[in-house]
Protein backbone atom coordinates (compact mmCIF):
# COMPACT_ATOMS: atom_id res chain seq x y z
CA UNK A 1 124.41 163.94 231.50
CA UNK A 2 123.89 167.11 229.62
CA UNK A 3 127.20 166.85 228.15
CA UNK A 4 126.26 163.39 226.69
CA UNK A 5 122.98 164.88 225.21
CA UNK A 6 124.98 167.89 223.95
CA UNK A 7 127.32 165.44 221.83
CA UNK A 8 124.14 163.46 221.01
CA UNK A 9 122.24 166.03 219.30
CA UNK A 10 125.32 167.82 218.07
CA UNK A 11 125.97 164.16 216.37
CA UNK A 12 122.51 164.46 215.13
CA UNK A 13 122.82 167.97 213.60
CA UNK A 14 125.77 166.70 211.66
CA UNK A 15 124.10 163.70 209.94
CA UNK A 16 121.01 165.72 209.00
CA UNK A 17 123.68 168.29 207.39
CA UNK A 18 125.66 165.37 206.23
CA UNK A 19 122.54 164.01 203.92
CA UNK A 20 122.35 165.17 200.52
CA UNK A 21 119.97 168.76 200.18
CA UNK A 22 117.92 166.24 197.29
CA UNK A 23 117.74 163.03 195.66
CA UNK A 24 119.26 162.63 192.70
CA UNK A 25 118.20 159.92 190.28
CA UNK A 26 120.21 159.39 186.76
CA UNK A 27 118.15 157.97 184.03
CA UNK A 28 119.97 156.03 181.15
CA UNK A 29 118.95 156.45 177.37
CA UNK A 30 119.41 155.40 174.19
CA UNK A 31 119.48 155.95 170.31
CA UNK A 32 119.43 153.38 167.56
CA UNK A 33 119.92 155.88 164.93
CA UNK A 34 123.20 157.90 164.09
CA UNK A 35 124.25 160.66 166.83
CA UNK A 36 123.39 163.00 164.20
CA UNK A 37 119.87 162.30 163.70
CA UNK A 38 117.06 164.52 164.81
CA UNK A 39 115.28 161.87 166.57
CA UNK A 40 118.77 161.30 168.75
CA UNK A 41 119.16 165.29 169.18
CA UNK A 42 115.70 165.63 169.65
CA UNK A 43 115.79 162.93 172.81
CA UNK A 44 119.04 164.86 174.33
CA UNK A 45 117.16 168.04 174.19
CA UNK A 46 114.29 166.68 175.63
CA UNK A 47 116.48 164.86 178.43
CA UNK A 48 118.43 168.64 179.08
CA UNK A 49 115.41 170.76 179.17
CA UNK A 50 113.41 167.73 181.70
CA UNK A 51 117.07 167.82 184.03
CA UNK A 52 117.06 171.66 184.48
CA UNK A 53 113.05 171.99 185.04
CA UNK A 54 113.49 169.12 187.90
CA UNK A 55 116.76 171.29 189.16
CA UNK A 56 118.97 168.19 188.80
CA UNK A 57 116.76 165.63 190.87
CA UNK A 58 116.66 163.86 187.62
CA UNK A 59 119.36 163.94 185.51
CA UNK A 60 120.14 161.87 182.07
CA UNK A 61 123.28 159.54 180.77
CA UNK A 62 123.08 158.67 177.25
CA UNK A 63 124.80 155.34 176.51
CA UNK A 64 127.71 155.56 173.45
CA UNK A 65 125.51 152.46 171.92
CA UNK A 66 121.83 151.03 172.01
CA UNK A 67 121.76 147.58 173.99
CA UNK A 68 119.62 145.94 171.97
CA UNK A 69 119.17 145.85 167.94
CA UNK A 70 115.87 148.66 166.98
CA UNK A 71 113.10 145.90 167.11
CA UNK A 72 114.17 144.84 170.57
CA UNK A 73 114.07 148.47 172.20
CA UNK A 74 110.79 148.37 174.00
CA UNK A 75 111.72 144.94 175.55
CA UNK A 76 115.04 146.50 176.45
CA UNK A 77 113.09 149.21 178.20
CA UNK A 78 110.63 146.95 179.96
CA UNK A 79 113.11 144.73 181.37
CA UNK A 80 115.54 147.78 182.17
CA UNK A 81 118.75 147.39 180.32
CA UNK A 82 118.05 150.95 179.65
CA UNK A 83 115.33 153.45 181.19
CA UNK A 84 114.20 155.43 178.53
CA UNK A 85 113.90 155.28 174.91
CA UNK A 86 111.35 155.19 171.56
CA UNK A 87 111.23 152.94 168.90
CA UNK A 88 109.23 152.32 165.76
CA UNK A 89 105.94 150.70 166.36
CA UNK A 90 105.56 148.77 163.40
CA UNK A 91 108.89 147.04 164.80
CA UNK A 92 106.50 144.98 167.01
CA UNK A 93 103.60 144.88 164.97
CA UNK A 94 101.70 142.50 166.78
CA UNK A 95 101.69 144.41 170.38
CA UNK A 96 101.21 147.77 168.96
CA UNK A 97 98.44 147.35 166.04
CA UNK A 98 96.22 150.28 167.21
CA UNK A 99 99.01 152.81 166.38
CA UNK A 100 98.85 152.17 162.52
CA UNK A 101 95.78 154.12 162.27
CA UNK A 102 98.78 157.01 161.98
CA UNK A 103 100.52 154.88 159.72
CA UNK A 104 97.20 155.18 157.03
CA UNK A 105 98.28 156.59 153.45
CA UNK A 106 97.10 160.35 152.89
CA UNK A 107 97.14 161.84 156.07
CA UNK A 108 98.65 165.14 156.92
CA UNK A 109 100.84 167.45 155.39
CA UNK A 110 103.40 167.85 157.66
CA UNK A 111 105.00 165.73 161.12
CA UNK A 112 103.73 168.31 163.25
CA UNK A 113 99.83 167.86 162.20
CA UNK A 114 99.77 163.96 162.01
CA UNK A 115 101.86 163.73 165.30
CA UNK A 116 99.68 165.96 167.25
CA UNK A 117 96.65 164.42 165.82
CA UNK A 118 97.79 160.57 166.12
CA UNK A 119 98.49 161.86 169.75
CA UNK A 120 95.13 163.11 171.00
CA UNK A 121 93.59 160.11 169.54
CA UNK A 122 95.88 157.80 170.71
CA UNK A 123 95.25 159.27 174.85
CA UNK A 124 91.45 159.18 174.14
CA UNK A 125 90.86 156.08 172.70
CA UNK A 126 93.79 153.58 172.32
CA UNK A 127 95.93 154.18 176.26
CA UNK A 128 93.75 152.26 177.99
CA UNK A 129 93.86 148.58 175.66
CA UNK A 130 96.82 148.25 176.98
CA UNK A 131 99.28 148.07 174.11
CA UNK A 132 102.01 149.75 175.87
CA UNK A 133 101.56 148.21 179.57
CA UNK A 134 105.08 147.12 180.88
CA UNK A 135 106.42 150.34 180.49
CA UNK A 136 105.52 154.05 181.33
CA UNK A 137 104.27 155.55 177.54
CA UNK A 138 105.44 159.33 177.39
CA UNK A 139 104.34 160.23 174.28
CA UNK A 140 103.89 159.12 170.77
CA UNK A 141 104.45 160.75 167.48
CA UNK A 142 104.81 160.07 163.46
CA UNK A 143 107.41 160.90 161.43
CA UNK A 144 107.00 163.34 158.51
CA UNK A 145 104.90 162.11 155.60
CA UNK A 146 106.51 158.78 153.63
CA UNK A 147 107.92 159.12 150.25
CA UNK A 148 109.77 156.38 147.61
CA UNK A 149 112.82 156.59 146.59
CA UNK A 150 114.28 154.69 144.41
CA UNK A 151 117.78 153.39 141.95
CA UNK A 152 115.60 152.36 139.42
CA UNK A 153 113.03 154.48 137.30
CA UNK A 154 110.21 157.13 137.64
CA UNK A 155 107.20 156.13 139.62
CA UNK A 156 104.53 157.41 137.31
CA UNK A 157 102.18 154.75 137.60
CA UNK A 158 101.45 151.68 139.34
CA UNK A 159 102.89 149.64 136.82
CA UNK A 160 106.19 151.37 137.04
CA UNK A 161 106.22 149.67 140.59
CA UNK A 162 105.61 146.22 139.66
CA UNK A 163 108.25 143.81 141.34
CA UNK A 164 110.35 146.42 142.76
CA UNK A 165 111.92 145.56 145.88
CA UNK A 166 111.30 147.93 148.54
CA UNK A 167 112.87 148.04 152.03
CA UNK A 168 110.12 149.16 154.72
CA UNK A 169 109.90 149.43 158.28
CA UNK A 170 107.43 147.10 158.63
CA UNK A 171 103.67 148.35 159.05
CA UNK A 172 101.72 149.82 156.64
CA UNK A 173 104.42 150.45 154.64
CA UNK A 174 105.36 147.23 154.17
CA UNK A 175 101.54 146.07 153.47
CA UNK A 176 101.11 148.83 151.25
CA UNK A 177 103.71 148.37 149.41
CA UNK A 178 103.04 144.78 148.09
CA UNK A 179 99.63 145.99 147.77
CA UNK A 180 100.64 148.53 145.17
CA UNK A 181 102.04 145.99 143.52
CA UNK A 182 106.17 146.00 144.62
CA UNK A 183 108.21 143.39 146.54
CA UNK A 184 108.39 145.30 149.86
CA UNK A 185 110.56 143.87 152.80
CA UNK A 186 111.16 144.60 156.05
CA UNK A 187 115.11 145.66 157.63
CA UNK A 188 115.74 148.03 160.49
CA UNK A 189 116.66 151.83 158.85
CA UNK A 190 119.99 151.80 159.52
CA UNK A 191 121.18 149.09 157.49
CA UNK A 192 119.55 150.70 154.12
CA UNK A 193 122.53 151.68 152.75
CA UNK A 194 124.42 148.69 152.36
CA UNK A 195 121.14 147.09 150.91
CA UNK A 196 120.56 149.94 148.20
CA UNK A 197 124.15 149.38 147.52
CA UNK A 198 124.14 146.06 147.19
CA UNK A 199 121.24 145.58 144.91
CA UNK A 200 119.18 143.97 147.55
CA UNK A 201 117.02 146.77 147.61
CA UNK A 202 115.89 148.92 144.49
CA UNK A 203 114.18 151.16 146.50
CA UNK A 204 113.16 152.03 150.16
CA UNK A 205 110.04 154.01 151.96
CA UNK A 206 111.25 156.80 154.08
CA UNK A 207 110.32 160.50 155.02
CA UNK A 208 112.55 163.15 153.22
CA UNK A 209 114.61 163.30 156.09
CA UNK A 210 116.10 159.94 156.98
CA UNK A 211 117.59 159.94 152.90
CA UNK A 212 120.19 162.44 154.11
CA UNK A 213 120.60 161.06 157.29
CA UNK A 214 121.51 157.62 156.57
CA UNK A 215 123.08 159.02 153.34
CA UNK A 216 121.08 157.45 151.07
CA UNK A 217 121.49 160.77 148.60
CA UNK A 218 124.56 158.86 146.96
CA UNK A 219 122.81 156.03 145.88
CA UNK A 220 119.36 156.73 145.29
CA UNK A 221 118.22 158.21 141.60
CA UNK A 222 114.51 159.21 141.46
CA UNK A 223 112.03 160.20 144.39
CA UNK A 224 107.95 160.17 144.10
CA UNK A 225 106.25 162.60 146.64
CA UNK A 226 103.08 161.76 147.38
CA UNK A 227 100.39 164.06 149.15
CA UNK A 228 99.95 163.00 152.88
CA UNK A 229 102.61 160.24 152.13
CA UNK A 230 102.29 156.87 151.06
CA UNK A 231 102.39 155.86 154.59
CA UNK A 232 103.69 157.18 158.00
CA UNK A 233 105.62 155.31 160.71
CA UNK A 234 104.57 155.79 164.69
CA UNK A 235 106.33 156.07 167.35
CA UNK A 236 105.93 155.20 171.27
CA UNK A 237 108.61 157.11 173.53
CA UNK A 238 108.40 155.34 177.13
CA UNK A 239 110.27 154.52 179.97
CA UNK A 240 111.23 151.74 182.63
CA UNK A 241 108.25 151.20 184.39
CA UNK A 242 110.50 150.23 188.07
CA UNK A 243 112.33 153.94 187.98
CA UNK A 244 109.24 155.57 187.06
CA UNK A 245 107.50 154.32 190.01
CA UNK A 246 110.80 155.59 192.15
CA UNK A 247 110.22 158.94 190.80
CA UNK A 248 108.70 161.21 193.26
CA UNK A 249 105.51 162.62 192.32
CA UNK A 250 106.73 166.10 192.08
CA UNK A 251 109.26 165.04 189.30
CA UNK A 252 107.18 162.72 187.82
CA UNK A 253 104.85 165.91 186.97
CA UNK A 254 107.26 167.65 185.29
CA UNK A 255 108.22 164.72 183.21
CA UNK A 256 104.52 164.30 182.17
CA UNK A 257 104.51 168.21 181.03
CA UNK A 258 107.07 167.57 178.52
CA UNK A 259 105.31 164.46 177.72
CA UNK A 260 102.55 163.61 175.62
CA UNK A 261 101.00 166.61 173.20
CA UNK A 262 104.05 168.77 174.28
CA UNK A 263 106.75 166.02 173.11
CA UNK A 264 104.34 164.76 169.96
CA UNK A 265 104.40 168.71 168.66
CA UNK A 266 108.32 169.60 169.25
CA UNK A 267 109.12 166.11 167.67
CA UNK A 268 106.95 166.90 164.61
CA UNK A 269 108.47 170.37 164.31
CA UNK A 270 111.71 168.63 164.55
CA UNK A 271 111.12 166.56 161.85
CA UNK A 272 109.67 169.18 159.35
CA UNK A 273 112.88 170.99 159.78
CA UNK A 274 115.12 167.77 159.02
CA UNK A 275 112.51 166.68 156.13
CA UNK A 276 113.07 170.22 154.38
CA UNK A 277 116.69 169.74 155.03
CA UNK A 278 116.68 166.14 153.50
CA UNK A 279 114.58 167.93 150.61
CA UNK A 280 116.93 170.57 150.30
CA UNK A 281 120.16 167.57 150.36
CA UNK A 282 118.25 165.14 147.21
CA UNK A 283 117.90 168.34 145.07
CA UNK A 284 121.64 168.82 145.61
CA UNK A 285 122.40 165.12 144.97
CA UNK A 286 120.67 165.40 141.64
CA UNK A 287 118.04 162.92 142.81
CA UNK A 288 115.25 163.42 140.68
CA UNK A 289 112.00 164.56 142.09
CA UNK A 290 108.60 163.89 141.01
CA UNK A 291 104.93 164.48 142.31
CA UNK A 292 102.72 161.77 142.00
CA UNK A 293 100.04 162.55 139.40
CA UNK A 294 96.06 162.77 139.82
CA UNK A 295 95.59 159.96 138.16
CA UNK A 296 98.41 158.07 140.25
CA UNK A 297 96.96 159.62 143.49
CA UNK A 298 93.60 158.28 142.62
CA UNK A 299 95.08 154.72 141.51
CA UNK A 300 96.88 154.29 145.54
CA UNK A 301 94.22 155.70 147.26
CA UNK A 302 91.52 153.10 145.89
CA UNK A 303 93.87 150.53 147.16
CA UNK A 304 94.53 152.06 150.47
CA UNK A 305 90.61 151.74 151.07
CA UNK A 306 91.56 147.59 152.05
CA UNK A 307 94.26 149.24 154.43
CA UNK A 308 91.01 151.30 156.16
CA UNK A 309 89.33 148.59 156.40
CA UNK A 310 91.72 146.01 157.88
CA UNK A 311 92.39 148.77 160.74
CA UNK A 312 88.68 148.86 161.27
CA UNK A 313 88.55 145.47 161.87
CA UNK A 314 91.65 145.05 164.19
CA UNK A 315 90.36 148.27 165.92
CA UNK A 316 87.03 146.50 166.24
CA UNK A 317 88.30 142.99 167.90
CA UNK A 318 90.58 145.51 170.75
CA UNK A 319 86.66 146.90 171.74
CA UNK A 320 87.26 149.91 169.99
CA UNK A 321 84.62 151.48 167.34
CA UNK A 322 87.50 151.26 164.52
CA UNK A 323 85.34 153.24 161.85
CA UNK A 324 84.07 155.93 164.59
CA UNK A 325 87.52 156.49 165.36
CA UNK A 326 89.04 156.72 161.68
CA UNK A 327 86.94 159.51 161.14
CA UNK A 328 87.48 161.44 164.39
CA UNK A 329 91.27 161.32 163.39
CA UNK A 330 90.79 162.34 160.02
CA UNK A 331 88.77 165.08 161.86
CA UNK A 332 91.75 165.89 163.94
CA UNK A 333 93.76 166.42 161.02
CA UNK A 334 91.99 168.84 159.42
CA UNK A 335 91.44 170.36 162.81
CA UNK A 336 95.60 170.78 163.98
CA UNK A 337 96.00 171.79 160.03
CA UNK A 338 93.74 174.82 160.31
CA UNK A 339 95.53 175.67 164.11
CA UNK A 340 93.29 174.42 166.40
């Protein structure tokens, strides 16, 4: 009999040293943009650094292509053809509507201050709506201010835009656009090329950085930079709601610490560095550069008042205070510009 019980627990000892020391989960992500891209280098980082602060329990595979075309990533996501991933917001304009209060002409100066801005405002105010529920929101972010580029002429005026066709990602940008007086479209970035090429296009909206990196410098002739941007594009970055839920609390912690302000200010950063390397690649391109004029300014920013206002009014019919919360995020602006 004690022999019997000897083998028993001696069988026991080897399963428990048989089962792994943890549990090990592997999360798959995507990019839609090229492997070179910030915003795909930015999400690898991101996936390294959360892999080595969980010790391995978690650990990332990216997938050699995105299984679904840019507009479809969040539904991707939710229904878990992949667990992790971003995506333009004005790609599904009428789920995310809140966000384009980040998406307003004339904000900040850089990717870092309207990112970490859009970001505090967005976990106050706009989390709880409910504009991302299906999937677990990690953080959002903007891109660096928006600029217009063009094959055509100079944008000195508003005139000068008149019935230019302008490729957008949807948005504000495409709203604005016609507003100003241009024939703006919507495609997915990463077929601009081929439409500048082809004449489709005469011109597109983009921050300084995505001309480089969906070498747009080759085609493109004349650039107007506009304080705060014309525009801004946001971003959600989220994952599978099922594997989130499977995470154990102690990991899902850690993911949340890289998460929201943390990820919204290293993704800005990120993409001031690749807007003053796109800057740096149209000056070397011979892409000529102007800054929009006072008068100009003035011109786009008493249009952009009926962009204000049809925010307030969307804001409004979600239950939030749409004008209280303009100003607070203009407010936050000013605040992450002066460091606090």
């Amino acid at each position: 009999m004690f022999a019997i019980r000897k083998l028993a627990l001696a069988g026991l000892v080897g399963s428990a040293l048989a089962l792994p020391v943890q549990a090990q989960t592997t999360l798959t992500f995507s990019s839609w943009v090229p492997p070179t891209h910030h915003l795909t280098i930015w999400q690898q980082n991101w996936a390294a650094d959360v892999e080595k602060a969980t010790g391995g329990r978690v650990k990332f595979q990216s997938l050699p292509k995105a299984p679904a075309a840019p507009p479809g990533t969040f539904d991707a996501v939710r229904d878990g053809l992949m667990d992790l991933s971003y995506v333009t917001a004005s790609y599904t304009p009428a789920r995310h509507a809140l966000t384009y209060i980040a998406e307003l002409p004339g904000a900040g100066a850089t990717a870092e201050i309207n990112s970490v801005a859009f970001s505090r405002i967005h976990w106050k105010h706009f989390q709880t709506v409910g504009e991302y529920n299906g999937v677990k929101l990690l953080a959002v972010w903007t891109h660096g201010p928006g600029q217009m580029f063009n094959t055509k002429r100079p944008i000195n005026d508003l005139a000068d835009l008149k019935g230019m066709k302008i490729r957008t990602g949807g948005g504000i940008a495409e709203k604005f656009g016609n507003i100003l007086g241009a024939s703006a479209f919507v495609k997915p970035a990463p077929e601009s090329f081929e439409l500048l090429n082809s004449g489709v296009a005469d011109g597109v909206f983009f921050p300084l950085e995505s001309i480089v990196s969906f070498k747009l410098d080759t085609v493109l002739k004349h650039a107007t930079i506009f304080p705060g941007g014309f525009y801004s594009s946001s971003f959600g970055f989220f994952m599978n709601q099922e594997k989130w839920n499977k995470l154990s609390k102690q990991d899902q912690d850690i993911i949340e610490k890289f998460g929201y302000e943390y990820a919204a200010r290293s993704n800005g950063q990120s993409w001031d560095a690749a807007d003053q390397k796109g800057l740096e690649g149209i000056k070397k391109a011979g892409v000529t550069i102007a800054n929009a004029n006072p008068a100009f300014i003035k011109d786009v920013m008493a249009r952009a008042k009926q962009l204000d206002d049809d925010w307030i009014k969307s804001a409004n019919a979600k239950g939030v205070d749409g004008a209280k919360v303009l100003a607070e995020f203009r407010a936050e602006l000013k605040k992450v510009a002066a460091g606090k």
